[in-house]
Protein backbone atom coordinates (compact mmCIF):
# COMPACT_ATOMS: atom_id res chain seq x y z
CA UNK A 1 3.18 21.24 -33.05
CA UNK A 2 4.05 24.42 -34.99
CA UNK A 3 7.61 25.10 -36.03
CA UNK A 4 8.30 28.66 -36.79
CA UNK A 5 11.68 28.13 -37.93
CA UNK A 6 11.51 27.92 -41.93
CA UNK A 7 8.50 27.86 -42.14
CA UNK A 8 7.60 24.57 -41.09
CA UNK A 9 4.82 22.81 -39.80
CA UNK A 10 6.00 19.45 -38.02
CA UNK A 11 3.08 16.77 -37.51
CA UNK A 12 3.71 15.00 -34.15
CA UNK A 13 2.52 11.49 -34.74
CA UNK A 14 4.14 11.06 -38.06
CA UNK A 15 7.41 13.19 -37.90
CA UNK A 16 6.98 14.90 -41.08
CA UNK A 17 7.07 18.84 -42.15
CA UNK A 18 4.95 20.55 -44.47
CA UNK A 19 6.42 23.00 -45.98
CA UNK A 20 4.72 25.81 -48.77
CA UNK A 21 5.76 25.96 -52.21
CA UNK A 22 6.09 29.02 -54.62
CA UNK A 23 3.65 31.75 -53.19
CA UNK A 24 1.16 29.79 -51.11
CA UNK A 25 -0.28 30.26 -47.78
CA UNK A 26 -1.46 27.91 -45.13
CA UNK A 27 -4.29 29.73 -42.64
CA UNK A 28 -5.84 28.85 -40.16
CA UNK A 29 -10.05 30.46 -40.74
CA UNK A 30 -11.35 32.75 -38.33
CA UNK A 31 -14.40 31.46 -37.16
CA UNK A 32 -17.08 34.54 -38.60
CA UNK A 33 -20.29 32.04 -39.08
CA UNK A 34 -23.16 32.40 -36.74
CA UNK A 35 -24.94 35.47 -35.49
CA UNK A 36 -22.95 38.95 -35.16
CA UNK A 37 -23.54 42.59 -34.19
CA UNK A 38 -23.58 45.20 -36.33
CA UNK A 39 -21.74 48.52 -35.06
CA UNK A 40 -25.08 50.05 -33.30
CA UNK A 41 -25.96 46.48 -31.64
CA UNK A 42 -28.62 44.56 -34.28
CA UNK A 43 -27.96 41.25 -33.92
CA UNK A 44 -27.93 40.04 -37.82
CA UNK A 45 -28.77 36.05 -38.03
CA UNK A 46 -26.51 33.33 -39.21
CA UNK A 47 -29.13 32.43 -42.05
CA UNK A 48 -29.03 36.05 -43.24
CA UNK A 49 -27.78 36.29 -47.32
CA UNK A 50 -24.46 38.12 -47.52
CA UNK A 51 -23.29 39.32 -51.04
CA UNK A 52 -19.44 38.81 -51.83
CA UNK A 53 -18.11 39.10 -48.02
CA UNK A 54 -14.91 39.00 -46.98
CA UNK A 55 -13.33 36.29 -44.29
CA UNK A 56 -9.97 36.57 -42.32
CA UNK A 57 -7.64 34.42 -41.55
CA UNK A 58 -4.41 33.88 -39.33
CA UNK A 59 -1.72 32.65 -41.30
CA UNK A 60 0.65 29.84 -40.21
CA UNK A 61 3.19 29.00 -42.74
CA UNK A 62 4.21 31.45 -46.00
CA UNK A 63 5.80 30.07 -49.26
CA UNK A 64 9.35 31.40 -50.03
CA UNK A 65 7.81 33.74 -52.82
CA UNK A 66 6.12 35.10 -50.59
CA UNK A 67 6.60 39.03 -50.30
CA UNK A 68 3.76 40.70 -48.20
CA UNK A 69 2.52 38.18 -45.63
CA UNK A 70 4.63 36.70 -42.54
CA UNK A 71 3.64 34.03 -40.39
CA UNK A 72 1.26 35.21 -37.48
CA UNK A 73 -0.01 38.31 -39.96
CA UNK A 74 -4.16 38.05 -40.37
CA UNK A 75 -5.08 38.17 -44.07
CA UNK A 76 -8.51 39.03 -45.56
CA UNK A 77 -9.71 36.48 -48.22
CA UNK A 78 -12.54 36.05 -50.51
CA UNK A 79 -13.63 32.58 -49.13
CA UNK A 80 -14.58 31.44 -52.81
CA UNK A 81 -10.71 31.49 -53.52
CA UNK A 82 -9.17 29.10 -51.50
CA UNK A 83 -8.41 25.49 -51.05
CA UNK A 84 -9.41 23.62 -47.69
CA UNK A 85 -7.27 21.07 -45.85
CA UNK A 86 -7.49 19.05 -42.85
CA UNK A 87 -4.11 18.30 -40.85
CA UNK A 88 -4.26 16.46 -37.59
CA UNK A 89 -8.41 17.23 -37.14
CA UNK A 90 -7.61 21.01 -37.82
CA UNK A 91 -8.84 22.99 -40.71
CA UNK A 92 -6.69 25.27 -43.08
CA UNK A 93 -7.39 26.82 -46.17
CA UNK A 94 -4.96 27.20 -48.63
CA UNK A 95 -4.27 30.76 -50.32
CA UNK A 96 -2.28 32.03 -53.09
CA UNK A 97 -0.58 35.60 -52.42
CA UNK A 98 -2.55 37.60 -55.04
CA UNK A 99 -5.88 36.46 -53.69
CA UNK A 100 -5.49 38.23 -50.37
CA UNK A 101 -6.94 41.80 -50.20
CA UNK A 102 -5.60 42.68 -46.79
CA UNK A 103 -3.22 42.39 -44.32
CA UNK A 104 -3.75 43.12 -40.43
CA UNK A 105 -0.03 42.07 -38.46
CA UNK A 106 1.38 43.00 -35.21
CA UNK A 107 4.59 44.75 -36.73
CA UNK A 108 5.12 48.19 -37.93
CA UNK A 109 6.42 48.27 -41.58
CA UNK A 110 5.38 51.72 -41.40
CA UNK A 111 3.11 54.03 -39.31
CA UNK A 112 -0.40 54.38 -41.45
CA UNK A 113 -3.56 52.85 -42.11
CA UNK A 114 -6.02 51.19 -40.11
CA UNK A 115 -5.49 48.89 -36.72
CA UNK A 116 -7.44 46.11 -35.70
């Protein structure tokens, strides 16, 4: 279903490639609705108000102006900036470079910061 090579994403039934223009992203949303933990172990609600959070994302396909983010790379998002898509019954959102905040990917660039 997913073609790695230039960034391509080839839909089966139809035989056709999407591929990202300019500096957009195509991501597939991490599923964060629904009750979590905290760090000491309170369960916090799915119906509890959050303020301005945060919501990652893996990443699938990267535009060619695209500096900081490869395919495969996790990328923190405000969810209010995005555009949503459906391809083949899957959702996406759509992202432009600048409005991603963070990047969490399995290669070394270089040795600091934080791991997931």
């Amino acid at each position: 279903m997913k073609d790695a090579v230039a960034g391509n994403y080839e839909i089966s039934r139809d035989k056709q490639s999407i591929t990202m223009l300019a500096d957009r992203i195509l991501a597939i949303p991490v599923d964060s609705e629904g009750e979590r933990k905290s760090k000491t172990g309170i369960l916090i609600p799915a119906t509890a108000e959050l303020s301005r959070r945060l919501a990652w994302a893996d990443v699938s396909l990267v535009g060619p102006h695209v500096r900081s983010v490869r395919s495969g790379d996790k990328v923190l998002y405000n969810p209010e900036d995005r555009f949503e898509v459906e391809v083949q019954g899957e959702q996406y959102v759509i992202l432009r470079e600048r409005d991603i905040h963070a990047v969490a990917s399995s290669h070394a660039d270089n040795d600091t910061g934080l791991y997931l």
